[in-house]
Protein backbone atom coordinates (compact mmCIF):
# COMPACT_ATOMS: atom_id res chain seq x y z
CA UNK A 1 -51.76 -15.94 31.02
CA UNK A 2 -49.14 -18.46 31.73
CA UNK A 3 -49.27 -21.86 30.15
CA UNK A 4 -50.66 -24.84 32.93
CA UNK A 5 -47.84 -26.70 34.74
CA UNK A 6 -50.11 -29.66 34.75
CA UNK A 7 -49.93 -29.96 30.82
CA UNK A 8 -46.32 -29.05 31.17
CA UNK A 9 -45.81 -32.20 33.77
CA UNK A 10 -47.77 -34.55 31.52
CA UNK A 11 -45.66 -33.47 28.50
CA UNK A 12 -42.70 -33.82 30.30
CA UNK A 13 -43.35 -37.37 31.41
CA UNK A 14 -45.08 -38.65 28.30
CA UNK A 15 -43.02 -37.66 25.62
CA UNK A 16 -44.17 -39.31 22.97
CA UNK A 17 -48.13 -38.87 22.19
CA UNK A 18 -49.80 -41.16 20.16
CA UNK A 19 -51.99 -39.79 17.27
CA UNK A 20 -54.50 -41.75 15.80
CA UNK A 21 -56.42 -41.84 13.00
CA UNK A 22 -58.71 -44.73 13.37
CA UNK A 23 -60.01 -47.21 15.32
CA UNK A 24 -57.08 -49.96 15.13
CA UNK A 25 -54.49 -46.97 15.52
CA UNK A 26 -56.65 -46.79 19.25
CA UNK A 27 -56.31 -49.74 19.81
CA UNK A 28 -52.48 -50.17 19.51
CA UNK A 29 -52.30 -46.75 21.36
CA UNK A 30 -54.32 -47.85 24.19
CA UNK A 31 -51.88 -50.95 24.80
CA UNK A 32 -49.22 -49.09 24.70
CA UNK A 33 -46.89 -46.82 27.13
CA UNK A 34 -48.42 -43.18 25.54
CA UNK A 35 -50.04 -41.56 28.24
CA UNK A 36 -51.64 -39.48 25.84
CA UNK A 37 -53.54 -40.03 22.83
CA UNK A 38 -54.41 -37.24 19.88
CA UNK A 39 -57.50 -37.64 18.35
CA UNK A 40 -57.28 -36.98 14.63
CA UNK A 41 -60.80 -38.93 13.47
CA UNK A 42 -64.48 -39.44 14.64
CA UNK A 43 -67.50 -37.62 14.83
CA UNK A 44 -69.87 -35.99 16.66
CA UNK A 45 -71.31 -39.48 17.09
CA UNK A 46 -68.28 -41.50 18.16
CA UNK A 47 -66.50 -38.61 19.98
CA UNK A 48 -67.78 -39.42 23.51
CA UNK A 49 -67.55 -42.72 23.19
CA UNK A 50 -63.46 -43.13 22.17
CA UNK A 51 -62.55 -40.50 25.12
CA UNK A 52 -63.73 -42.92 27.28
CA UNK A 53 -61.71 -45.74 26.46
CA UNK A 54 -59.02 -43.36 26.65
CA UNK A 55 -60.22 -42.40 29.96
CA UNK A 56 -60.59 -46.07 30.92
CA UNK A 57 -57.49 -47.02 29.68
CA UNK A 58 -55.78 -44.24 32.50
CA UNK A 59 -54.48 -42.23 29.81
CA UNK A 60 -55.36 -38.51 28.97
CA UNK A 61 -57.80 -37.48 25.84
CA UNK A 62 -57.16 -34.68 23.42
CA UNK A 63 -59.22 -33.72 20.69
CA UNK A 64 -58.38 -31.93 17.07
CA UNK A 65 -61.68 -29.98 16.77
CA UNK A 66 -60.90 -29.22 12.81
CA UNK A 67 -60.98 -33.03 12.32
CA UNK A 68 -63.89 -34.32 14.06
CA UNK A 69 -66.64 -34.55 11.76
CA UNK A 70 -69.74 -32.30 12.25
CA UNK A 71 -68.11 -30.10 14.37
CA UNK A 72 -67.70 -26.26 13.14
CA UNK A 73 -65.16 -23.73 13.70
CA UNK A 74 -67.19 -22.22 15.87
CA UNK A 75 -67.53 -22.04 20.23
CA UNK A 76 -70.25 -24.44 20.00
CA UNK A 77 -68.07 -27.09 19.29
CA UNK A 78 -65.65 -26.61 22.34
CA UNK A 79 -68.99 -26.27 24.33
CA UNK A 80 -70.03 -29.62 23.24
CA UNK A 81 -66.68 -31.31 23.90
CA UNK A 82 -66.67 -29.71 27.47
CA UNK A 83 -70.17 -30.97 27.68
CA UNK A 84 -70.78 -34.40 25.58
CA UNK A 85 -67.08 -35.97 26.56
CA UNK A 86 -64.28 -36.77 29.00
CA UNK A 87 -61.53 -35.17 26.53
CA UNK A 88 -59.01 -33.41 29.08
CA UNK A 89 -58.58 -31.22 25.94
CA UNK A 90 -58.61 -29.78 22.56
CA UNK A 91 -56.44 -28.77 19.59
CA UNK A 92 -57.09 -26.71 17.15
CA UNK A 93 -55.74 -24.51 14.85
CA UNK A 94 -58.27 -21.86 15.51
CA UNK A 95 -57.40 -19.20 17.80
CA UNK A 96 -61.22 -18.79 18.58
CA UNK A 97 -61.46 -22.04 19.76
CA UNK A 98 -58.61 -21.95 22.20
CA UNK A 99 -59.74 -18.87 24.05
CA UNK A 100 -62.92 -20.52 24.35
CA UNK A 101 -61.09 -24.08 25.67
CA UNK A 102 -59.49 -22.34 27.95
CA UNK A 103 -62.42 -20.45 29.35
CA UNK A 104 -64.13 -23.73 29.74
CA UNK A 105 -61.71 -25.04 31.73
CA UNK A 106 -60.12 -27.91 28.90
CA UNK A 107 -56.37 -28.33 28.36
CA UNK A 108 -55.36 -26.40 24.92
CA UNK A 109 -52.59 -27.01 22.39
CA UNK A 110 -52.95 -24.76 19.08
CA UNK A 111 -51.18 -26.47 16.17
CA UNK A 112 -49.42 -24.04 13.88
CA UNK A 113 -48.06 -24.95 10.45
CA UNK A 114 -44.77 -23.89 9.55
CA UNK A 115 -44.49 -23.11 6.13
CA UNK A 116 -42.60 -19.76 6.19
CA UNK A 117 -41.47 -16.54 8.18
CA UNK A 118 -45.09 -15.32 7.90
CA UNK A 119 -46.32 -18.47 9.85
CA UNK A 120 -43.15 -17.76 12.41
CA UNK A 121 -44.46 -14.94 12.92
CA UNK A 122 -48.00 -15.94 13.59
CA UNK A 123 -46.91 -18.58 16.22
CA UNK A 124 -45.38 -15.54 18.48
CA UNK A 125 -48.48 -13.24 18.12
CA UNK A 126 -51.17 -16.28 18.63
CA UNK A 127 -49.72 -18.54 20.89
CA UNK A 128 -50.02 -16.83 24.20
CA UNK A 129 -53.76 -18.32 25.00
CA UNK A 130 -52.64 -21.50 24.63
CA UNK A 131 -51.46 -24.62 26.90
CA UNK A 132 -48.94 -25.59 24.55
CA UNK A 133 -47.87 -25.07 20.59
CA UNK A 134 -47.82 -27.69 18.26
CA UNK A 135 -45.56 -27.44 15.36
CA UNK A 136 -46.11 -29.08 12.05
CA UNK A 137 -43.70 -30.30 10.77
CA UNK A 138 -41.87 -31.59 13.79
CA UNK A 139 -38.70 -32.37 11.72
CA UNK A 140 -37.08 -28.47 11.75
CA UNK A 141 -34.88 -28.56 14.68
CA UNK A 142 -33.58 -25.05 14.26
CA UNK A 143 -37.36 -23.43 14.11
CA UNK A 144 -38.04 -25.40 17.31
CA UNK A 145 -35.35 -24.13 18.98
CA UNK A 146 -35.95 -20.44 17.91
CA UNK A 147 -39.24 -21.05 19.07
CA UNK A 148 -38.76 -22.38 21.87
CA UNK A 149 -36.07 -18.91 23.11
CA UNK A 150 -39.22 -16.71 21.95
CA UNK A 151 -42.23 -18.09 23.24
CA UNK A 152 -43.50 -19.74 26.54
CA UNK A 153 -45.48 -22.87 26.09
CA UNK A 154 -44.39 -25.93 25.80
CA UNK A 155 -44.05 -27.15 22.31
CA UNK A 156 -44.88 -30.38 20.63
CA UNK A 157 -43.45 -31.39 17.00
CA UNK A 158 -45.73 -32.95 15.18
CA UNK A 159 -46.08 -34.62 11.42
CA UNK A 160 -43.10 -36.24 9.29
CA UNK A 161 -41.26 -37.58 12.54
CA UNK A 162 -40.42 -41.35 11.13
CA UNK A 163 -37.83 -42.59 13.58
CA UNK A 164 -35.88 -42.45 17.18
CA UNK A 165 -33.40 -39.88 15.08
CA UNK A 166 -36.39 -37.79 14.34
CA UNK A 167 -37.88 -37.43 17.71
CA UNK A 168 -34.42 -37.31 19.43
CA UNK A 169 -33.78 -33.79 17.11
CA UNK A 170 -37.22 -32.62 18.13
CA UNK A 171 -36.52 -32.87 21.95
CA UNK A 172 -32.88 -32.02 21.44
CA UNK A 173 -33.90 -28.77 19.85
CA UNK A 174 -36.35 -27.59 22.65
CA UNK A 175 -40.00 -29.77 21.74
CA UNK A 176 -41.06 -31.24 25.29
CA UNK A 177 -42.95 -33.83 22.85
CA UNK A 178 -43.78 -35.19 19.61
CA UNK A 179 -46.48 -36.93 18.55
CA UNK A 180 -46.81 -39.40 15.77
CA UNK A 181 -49.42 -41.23 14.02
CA UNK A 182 -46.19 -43.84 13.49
CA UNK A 183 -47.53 -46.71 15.95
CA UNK A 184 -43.86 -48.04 16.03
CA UNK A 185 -42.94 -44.71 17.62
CA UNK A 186 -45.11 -45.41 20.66
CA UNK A 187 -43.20 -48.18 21.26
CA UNK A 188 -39.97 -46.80 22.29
């Protein structure tokens, strides 16, 4: 299964994603050029809700399953995204959960965290059902780029990118993104 060329597009044209963590972190995302926002907070009860003023805003919705509170690892919890929001997609670390994203018909990026060869090694076995890879953290240029000559999706570097140096290293090095909780970031 190939990765979507429509995630691919919006990567390539929006290269900085905004993560947020909170309400006023929305609210600086929504006025600013991001076309895409990460949630990293809310509930089952709020969920709907801040997609929409993503939607609203014309910008495009992702959610991080393993953060939203009183959601499970489980299907279920796609199924109610798919069913209960707008999100254009998910992200998760959970391989489970991006088969079933997929299936559903939502957007996928599965966020790997790079702490050794043994993670490495997971990102090239687990990868292939997703949209696109995220990498945490986003500041090792040389495992993006051997990433990015192994695997197929896109790949985003995410988590300890603090500056224009940062997030020109990412993209230099193969990322097609990065995405940032930094609101300054979303700025540039």
């Amino acid at each position: 299964m190939s990765p979507n060329p429509k995630l691919q597009e919006l990567l390539q044209d929006a290269p900085i994603i905004a993560a947020v963590k909170n309400d006023e972190g929305l609210d600086r995302a929504l006025g600013s050029d991001c076309a895409v926002i990460f949630f990293l907070y809310g509930s089952i009860c709020t969920i709907g809700s801040l997609t929409e003023r993503v939607k609203a805003a014309g910008k495009r919705a992702f959610v991080h399953l393993d953060l939203i509170e009183g959601l499970a690892g489980k299907d279920v919890a796609v199924d109610f995204i798919a069913n209960n929001t707008n999100a254009d997609g998910i992200i998760s670390t959970r391989p489970n959960l991006i088969r079933r994203g997929r299936t559903l018909g939502l957007l996928t990026i599965q966020r790997f965290f790079m702490l050794d060869s043994l993670a490495f090694d997971n990102v090239l076995r687990q990868a292939s059902d997703a949209d696109a890879v995220d990498i945490l953290p986003g500041t090792m240029p040389k495992i993006i780029s051997r990433l990015s000559a192994r695997i197929r999706q896109p790949i985003i570097a995410s988590g300890l990118i603090s500056d224009k140096q940062d997030i020109f290293s990412a993209l230099g090095a193969g990322a097609v993104a990065i995405s940032s909780t930094n609101a300054e970031l979303w700025f540039l």
